[in-house]
N, C-alpha and C. Protein backbone atom coordinates (compact mmCIF):
# COMPACT_ATOMS: atom_id res chain seq x y z
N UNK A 1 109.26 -31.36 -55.62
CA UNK A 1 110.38 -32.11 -56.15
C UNK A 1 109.89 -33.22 -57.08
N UNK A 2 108.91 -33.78 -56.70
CA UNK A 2 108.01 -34.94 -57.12
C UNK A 2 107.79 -34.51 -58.82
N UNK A 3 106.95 -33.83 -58.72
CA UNK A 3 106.54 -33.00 -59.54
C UNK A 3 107.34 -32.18 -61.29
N UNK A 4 108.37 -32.06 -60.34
CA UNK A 4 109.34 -31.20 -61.38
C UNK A 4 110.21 -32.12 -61.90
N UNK A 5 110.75 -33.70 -60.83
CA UNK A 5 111.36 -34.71 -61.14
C UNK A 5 110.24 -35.79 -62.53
N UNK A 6 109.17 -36.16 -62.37
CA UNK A 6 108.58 -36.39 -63.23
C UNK A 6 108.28 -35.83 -64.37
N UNK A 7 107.83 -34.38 -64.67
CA UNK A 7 107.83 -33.69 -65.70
C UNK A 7 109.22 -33.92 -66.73
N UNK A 8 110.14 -34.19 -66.22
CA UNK A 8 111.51 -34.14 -66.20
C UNK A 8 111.63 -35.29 -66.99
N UNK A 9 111.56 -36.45 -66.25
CA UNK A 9 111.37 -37.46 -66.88
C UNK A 9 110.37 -37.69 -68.03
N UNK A 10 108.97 -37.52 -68.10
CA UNK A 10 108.19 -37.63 -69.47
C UNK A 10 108.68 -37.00 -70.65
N UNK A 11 109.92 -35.84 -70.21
CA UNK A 11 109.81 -34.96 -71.43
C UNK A 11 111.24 -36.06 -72.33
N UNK A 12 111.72 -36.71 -71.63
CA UNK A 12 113.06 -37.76 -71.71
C UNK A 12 112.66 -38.72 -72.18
N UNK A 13 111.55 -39.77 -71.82
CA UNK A 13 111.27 -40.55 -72.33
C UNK A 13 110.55 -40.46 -73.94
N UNK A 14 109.56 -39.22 -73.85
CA UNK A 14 108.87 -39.14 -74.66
C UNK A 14 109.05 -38.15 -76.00
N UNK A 15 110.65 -37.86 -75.62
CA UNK A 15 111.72 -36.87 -76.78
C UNK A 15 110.40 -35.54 -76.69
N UNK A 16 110.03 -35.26 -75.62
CA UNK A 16 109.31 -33.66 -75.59
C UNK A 16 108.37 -34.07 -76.11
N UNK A 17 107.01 -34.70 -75.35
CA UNK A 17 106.08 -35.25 -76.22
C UNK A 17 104.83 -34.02 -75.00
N UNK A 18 104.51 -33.13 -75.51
CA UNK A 18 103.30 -32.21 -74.53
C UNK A 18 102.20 -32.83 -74.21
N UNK A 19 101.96 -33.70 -75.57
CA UNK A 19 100.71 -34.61 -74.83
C UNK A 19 100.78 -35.85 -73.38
N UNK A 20 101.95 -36.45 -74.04
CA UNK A 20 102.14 -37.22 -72.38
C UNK A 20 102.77 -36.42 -71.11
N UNK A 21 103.00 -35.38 -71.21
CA UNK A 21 103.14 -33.80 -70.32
C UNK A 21 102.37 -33.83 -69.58
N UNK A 22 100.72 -33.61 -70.45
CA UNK A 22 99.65 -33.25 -70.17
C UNK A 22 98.99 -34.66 -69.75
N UNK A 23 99.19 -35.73 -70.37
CA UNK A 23 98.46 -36.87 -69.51
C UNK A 23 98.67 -36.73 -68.11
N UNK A 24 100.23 -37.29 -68.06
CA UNK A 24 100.79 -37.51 -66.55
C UNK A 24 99.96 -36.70 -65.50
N UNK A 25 100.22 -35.63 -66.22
CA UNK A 25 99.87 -34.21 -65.20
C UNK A 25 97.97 -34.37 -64.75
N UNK A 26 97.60 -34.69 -65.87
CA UNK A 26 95.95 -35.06 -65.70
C UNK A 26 95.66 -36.10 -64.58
N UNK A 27 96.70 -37.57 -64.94
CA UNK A 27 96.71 -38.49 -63.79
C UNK A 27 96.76 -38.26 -62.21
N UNK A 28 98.07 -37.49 -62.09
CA UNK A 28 98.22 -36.81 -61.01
C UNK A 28 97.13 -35.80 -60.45
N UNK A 29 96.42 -35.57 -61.09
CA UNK A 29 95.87 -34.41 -60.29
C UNK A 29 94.48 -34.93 -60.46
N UNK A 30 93.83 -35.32 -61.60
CA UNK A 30 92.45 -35.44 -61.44
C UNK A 30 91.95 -36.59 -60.28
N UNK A 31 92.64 -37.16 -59.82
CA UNK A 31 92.00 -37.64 -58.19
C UNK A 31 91.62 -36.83 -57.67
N UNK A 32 93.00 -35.57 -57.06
CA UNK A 32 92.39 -34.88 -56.38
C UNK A 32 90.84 -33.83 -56.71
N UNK A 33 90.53 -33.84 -57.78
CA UNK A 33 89.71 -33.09 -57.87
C UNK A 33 88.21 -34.35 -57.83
N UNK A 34 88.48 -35.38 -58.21
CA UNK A 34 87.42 -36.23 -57.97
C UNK A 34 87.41 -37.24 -56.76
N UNK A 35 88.26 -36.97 -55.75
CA UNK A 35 88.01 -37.79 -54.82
C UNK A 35 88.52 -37.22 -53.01
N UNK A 36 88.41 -35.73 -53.17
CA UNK A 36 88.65 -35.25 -52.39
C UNK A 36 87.85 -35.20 -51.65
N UNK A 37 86.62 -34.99 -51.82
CA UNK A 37 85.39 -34.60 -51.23
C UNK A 37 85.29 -36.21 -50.42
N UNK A 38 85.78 -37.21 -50.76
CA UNK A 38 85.43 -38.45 -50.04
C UNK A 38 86.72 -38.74 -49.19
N UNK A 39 87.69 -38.01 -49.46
CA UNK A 39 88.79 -37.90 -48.51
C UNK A 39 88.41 -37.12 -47.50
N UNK A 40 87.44 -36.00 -47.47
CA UNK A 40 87.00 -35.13 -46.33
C UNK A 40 85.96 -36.22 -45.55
N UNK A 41 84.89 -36.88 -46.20
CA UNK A 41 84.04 -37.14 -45.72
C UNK A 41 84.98 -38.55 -44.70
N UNK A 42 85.81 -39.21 -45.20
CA UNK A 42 87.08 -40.01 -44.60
C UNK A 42 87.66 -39.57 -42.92
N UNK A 43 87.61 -38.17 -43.57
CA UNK A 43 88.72 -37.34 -42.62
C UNK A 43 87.87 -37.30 -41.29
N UNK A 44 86.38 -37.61 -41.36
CA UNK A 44 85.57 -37.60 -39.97
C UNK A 44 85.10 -38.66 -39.37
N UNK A 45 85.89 -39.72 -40.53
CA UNK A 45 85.53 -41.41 -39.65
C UNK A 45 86.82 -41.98 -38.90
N UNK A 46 88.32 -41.58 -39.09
CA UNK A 46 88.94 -42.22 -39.17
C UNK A 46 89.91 -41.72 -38.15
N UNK A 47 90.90 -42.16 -37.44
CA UNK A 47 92.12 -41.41 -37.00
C UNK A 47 92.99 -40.75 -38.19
N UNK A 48 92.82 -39.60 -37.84
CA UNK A 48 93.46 -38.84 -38.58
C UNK A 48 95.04 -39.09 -38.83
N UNK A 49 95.75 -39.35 -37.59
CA UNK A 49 97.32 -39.43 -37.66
C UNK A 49 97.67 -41.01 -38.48
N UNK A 50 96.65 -41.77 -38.07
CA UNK A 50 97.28 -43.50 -38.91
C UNK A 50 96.99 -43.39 -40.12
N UNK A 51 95.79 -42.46 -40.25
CA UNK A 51 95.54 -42.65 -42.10
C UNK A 51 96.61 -41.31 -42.89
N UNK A 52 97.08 -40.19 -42.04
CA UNK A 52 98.12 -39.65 -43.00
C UNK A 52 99.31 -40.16 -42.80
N UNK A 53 100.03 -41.54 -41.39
CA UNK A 53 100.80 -42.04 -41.93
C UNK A 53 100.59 -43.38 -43.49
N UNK A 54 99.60 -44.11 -43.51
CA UNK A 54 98.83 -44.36 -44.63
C UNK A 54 99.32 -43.48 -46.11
N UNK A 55 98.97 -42.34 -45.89
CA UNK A 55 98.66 -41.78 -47.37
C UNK A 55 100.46 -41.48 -47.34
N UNK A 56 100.78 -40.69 -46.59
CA UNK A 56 102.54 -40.62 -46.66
C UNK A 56 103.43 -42.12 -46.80
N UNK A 57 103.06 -43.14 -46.69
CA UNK A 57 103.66 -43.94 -46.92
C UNK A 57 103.43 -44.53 -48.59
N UNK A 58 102.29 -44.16 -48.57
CA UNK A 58 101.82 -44.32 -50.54
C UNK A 58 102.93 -43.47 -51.23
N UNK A 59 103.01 -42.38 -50.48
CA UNK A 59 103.76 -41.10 -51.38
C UNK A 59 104.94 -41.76 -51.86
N UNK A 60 105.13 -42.38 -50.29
CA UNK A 60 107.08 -42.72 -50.44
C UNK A 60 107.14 -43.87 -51.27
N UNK A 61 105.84 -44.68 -51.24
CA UNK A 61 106.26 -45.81 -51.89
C UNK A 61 106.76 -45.45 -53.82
N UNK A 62 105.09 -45.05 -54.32
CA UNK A 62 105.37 -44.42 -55.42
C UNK A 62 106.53 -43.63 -55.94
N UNK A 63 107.20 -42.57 -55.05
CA UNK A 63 108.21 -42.02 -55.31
C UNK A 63 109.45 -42.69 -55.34
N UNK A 64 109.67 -43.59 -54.84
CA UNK A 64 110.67 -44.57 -54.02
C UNK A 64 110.96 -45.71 -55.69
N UNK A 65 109.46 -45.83 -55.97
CA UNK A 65 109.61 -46.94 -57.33
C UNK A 65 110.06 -46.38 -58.53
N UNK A 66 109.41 -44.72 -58.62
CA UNK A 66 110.00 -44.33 -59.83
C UNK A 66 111.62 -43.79 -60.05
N UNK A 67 112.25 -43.63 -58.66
CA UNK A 67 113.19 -43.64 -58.57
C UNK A 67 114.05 -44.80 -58.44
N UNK A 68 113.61 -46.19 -58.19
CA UNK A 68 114.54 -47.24 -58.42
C UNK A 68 114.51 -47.80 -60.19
N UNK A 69 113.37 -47.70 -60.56
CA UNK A 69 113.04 -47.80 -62.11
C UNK A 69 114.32 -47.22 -62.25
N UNK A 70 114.41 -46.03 -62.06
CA UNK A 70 115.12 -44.83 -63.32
C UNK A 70 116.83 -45.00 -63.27
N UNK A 71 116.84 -45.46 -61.96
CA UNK A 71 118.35 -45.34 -61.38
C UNK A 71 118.87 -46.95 -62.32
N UNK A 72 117.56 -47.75 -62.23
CA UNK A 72 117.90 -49.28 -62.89
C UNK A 72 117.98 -49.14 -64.55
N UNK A 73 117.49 -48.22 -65.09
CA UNK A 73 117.26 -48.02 -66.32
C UNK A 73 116.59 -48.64 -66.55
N UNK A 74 115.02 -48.63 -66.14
CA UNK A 74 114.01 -49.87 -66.10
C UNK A 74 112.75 -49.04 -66.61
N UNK A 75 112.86 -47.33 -66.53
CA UNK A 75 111.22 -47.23 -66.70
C UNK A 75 111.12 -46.84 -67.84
N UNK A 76 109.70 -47.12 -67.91
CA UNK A 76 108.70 -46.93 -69.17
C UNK A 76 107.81 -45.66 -68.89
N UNK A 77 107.26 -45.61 -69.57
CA UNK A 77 106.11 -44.62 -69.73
C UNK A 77 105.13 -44.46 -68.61
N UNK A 78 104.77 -45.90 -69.05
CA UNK A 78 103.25 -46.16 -67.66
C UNK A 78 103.56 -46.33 -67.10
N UNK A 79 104.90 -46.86 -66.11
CA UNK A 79 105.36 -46.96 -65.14
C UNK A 79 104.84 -45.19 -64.53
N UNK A 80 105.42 -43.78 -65.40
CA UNK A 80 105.22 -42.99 -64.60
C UNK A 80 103.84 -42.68 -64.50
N UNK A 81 103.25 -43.07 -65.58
CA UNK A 81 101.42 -42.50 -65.19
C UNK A 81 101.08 -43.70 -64.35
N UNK A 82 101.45 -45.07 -63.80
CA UNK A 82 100.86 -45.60 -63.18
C UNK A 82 101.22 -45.06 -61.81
N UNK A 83 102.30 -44.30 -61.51
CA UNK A 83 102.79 -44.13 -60.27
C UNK A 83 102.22 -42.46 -59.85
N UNK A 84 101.83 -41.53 -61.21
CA UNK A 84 101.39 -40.62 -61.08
C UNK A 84 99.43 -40.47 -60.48
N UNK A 85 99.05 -41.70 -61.18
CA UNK A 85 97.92 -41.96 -60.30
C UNK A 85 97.71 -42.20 -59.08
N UNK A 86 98.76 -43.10 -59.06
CA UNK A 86 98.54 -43.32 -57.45
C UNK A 86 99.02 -42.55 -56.18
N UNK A 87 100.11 -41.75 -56.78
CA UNK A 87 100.00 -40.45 -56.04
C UNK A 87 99.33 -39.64 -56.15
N UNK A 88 98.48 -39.47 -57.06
CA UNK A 88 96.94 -38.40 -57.00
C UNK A 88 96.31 -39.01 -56.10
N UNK A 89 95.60 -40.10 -55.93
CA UNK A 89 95.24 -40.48 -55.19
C UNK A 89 95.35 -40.89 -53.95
N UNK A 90 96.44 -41.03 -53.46
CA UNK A 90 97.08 -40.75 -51.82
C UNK A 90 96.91 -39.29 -51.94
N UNK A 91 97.32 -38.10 -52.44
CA UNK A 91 96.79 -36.77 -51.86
C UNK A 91 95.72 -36.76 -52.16
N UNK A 92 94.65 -37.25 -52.70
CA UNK A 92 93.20 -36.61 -52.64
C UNK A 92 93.01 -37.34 -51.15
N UNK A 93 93.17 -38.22 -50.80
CA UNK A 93 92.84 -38.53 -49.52
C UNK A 93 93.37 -37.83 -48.27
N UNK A 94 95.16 -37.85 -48.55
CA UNK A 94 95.57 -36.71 -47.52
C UNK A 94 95.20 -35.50 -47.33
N UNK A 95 95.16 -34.80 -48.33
CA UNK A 95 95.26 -33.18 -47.84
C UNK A 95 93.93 -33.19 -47.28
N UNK A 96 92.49 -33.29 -47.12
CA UNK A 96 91.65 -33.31 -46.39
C UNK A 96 92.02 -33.37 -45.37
N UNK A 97 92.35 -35.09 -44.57
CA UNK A 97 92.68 -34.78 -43.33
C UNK A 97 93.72 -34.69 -43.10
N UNK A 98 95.14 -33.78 -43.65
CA UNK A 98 95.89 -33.33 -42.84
C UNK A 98 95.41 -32.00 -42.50
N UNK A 99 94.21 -31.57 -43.33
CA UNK A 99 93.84 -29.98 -43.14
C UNK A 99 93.29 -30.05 -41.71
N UNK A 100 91.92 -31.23 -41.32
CA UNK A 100 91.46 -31.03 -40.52
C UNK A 100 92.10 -31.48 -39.12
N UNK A 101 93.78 -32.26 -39.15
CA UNK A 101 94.21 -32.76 -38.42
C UNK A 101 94.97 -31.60 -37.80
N UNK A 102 95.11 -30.16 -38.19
CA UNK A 102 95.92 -29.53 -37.70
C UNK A 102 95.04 -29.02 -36.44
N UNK A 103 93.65 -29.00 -36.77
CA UNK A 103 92.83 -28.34 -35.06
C UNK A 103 92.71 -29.32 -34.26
N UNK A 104 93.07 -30.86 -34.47
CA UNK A 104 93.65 -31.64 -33.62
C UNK A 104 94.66 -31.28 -32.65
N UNK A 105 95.62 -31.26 -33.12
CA UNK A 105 96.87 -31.20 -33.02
C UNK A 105 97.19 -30.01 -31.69
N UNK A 106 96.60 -28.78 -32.36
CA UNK A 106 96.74 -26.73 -31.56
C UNK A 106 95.74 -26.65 -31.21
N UNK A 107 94.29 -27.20 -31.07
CA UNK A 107 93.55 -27.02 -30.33
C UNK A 107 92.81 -25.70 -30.98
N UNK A 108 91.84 -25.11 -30.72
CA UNK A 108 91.07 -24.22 -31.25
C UNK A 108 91.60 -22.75 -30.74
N UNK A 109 91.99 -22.41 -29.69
CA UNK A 109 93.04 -21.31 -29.40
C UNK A 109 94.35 -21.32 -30.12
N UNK A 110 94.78 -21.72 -30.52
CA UNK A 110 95.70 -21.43 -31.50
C UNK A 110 95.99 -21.43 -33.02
N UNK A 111 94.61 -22.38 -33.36
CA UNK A 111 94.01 -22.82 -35.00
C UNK A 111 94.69 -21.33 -35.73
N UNK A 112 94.02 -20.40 -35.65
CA UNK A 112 94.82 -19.57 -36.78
C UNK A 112 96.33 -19.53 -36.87
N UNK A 113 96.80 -19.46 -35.78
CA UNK A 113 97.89 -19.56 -35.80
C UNK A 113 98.77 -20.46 -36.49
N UNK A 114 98.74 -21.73 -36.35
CA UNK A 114 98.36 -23.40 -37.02
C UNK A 114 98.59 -22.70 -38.46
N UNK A 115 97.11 -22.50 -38.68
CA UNK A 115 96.91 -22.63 -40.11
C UNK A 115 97.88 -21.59 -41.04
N UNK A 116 98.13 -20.42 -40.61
CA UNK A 116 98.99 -19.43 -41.17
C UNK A 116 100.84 -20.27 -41.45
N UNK A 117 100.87 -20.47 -40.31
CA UNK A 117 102.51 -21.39 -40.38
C UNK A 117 102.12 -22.60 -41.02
N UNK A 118 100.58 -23.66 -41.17
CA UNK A 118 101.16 -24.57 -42.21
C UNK A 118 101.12 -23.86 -43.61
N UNK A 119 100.18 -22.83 -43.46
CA UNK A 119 100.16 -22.53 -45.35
C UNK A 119 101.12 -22.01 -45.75
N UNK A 120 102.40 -21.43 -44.76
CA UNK A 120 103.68 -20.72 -45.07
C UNK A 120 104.97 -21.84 -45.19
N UNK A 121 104.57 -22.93 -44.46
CA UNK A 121 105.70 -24.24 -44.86
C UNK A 121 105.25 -24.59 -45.82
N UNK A 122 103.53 -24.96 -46.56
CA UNK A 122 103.45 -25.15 -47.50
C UNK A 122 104.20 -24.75 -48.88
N UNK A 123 103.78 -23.11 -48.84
CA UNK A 123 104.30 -22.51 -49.46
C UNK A 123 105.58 -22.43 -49.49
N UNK A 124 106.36 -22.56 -48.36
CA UNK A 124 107.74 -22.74 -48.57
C UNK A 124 108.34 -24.17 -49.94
N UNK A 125 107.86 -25.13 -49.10
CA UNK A 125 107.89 -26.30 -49.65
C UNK A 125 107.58 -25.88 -51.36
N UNK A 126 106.41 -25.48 -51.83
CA UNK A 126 106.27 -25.48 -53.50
C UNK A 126 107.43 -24.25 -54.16
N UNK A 127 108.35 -23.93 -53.08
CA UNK A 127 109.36 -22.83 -53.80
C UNK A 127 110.34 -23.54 -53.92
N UNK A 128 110.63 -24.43 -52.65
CA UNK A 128 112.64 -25.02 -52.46
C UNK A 128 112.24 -26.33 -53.02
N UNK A 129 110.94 -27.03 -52.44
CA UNK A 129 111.53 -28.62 -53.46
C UNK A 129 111.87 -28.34 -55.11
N UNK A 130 111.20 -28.03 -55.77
CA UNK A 130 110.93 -27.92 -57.28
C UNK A 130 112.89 -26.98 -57.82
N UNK A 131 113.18 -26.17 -56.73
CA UNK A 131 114.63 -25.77 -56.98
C UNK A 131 115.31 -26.46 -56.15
N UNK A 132 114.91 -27.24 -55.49
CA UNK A 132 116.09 -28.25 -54.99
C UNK A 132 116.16 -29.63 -56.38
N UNK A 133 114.91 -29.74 -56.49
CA UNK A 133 114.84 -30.96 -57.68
C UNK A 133 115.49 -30.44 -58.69
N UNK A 134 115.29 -29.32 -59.11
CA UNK A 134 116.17 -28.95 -60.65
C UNK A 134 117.41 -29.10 -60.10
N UNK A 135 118.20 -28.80 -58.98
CA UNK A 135 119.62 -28.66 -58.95
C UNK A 135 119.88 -29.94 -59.15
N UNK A 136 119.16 -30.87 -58.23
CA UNK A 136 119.40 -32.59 -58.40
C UNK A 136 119.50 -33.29 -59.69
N UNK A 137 118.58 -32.62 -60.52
CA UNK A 137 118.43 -33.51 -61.81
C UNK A 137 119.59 -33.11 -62.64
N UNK A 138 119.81 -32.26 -62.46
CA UNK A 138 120.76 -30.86 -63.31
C UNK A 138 122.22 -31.92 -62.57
N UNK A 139 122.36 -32.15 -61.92
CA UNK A 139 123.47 -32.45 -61.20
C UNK A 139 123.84 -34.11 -61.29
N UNK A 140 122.71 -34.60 -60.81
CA UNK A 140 122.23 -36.28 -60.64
C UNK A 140 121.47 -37.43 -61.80
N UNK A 141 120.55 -36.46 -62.15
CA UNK A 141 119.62 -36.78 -63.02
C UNK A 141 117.99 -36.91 -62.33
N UNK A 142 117.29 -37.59 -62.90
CA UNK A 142 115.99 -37.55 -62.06
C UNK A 142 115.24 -38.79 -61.07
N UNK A 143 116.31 -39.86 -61.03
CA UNK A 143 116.31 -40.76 -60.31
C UNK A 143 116.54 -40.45 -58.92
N UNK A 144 117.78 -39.70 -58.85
CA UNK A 144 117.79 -39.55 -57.10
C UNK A 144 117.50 -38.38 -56.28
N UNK A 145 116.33 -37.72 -57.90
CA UNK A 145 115.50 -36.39 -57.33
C UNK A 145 113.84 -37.38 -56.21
N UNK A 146 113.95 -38.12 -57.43
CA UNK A 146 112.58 -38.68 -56.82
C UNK A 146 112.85 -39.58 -55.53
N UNK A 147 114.30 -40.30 -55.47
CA UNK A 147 114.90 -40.91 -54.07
C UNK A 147 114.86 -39.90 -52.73
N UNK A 148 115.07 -38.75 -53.09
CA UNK A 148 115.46 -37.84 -52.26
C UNK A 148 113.87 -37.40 -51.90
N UNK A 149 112.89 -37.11 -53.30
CA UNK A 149 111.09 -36.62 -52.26
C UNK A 149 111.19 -37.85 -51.75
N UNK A 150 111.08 -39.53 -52.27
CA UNK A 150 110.61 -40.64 -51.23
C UNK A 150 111.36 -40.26 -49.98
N UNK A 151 112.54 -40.10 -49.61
CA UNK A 151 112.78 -39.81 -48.26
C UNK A 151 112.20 -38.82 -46.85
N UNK A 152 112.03 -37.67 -47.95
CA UNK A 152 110.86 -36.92 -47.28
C UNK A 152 110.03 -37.32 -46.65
N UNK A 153 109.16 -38.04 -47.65
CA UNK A 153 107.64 -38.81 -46.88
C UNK A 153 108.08 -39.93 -45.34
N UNK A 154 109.10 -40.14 -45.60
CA UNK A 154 109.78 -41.17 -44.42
C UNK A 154 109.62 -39.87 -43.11
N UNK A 155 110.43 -39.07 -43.10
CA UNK A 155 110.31 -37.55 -42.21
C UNK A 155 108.97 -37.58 -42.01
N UNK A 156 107.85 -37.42 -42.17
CA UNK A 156 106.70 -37.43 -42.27
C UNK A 156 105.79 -38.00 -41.19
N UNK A 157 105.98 -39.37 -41.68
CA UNK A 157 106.08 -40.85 -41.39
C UNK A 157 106.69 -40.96 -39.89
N UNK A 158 107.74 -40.33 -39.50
CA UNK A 158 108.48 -40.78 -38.28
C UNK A 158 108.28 -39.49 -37.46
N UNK A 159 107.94 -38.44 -37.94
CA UNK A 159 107.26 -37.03 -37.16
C UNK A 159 105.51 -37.43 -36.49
N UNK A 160 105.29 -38.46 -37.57
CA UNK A 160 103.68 -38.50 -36.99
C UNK A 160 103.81 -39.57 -36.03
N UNK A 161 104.52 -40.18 -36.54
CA UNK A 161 104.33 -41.46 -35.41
C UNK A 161 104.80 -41.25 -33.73
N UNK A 162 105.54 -40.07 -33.72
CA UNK A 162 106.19 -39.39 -32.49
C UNK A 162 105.08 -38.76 -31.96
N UNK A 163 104.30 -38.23 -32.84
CA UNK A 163 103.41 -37.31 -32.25
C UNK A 163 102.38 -37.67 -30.75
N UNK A 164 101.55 -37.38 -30.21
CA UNK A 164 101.44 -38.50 -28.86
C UNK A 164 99.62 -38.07 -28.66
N UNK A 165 98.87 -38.83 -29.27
CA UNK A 165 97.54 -38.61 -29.57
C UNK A 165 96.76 -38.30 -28.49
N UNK A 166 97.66 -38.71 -26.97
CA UNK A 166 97.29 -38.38 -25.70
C UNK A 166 96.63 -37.15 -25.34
N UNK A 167 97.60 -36.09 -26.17
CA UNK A 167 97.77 -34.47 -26.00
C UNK A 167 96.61 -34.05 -27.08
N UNK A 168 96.15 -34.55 -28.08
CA UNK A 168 95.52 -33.85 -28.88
C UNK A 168 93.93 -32.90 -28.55
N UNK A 169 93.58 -32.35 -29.46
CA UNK A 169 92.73 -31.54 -29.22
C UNK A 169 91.24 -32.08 -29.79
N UNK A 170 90.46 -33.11 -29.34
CA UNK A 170 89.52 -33.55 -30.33
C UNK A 170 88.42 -33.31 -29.68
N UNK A 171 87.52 -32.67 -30.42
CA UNK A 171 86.38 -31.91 -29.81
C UNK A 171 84.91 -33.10 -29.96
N UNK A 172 84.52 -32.88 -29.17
CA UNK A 172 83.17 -33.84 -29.54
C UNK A 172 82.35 -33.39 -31.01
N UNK A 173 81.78 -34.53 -31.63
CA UNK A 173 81.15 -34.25 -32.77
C UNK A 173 79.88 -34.63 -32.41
N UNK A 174 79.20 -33.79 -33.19
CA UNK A 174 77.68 -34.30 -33.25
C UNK A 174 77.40 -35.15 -34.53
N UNK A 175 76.73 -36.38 -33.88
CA UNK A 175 76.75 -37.64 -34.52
C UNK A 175 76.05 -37.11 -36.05
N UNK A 176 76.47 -37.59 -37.06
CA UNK A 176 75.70 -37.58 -38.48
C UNK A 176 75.74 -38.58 -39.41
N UNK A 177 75.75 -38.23 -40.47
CA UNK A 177 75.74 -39.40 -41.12
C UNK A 177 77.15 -39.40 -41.92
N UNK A 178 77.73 -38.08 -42.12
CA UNK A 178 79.12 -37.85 -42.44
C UNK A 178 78.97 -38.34 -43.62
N UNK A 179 78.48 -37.77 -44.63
CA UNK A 179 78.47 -37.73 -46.17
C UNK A 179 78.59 -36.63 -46.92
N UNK A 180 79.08 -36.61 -47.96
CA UNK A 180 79.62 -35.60 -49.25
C UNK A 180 78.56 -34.60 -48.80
N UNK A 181 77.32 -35.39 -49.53
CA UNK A 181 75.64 -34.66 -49.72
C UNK A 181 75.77 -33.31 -48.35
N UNK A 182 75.67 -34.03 -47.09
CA UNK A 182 75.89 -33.37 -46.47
C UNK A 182 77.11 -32.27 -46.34
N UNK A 183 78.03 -32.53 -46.49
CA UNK A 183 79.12 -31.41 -46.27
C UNK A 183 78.85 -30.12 -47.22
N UNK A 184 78.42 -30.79 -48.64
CA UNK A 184 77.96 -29.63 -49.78
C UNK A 184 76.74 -28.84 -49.12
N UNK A 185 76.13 -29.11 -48.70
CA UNK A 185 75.06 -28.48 -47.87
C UNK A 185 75.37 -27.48 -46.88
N UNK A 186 76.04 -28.20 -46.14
CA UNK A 186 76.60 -27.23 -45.39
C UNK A 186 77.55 -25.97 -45.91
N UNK A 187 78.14 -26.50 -46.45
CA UNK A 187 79.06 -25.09 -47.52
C UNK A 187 78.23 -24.34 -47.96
């Protein structure tokens, strides 16, 4: 929704400009490709559930601003690449450990299982938000597409915090030094 609501917007502000298309889109994403690997190496120091309420609360925030901007008739340009960075960068940190938080969670007898149903909500998710957002914008505009993902991340947010760390599945680690160097090695 995020995604399709912003595109949406650059092409509005910028009367169909492909190059700031292609910035935004660069902002957004090149975290994840440069700072993922330190979101994994993250994902083995930290509680997993406080730092993806952490990164989900970045989401909502960012999403939350470019949607009060828009609804105010307030945004600019860099408003969206400043908000598109910083949601690259809350998912380069999340998706690591929400990946490794799911054998938390099901425990190692059920991990495939886990993993098949999150990559199928995933996948759900990149089909209905992006056509739920077009109906919104199409309907609303793109202010209370991006109100509507910040709410999401709230769901998120109040699912993890329920969750009860009592029950989880955390296996002993063997002590290391828990660095990049190392993980590439191991791969």
């Amino acid at each position: 929704a995020q995604r399709i609501a912003q595109d949406w917007l650059v092409l509005e502000l910028t009367n169909n400009s492909g190059t700031a298309l292609g910035l935004v889109t660069a902002l957004q994403f090149a975290p994840v490709l440069l700072f993922s690997l330190h979101g994994g190496a993250m994902a083995d120091r930290v509680n997993k559930r406080i730092a993806l309420m952490w990164t989900n609360l970045g989401g909502f925030v960012f999403a939350m601003l470019l949607g009060v901007l828009v609804l105010a008739d307030y945004v600019n340009l860099w408003h969206v690449y400043l908000c598109a960075l910083g949601l690259g960068i809350s998912s380069a940190v999340d998706a690591p450990i929400r990946q490794s938080f799911v054998a938390e969670v099901v425990g190692r007898k059920d991990l495939g299982n886990a993993v098949s149903l999150n990559s199928a909500n995933f996948n759900a998710g990149r089909l209905v938000g992006p056509a739920l957002s077009g109906f919104i914008i199409a309907r609303f505009g793109t202010g209370p597409s991006f109100v509507y993902n910040a709410l999401t991340y709230l769901v998120v947010i109040a699912s993890l915090f329920a969750v009860r760390e009592r029950e989880f599945f955390v296996a002993e680690k063997k002590e290391t030094q828990g660095n990049i160097r190392e993980g590439i090695r191991y791969v």
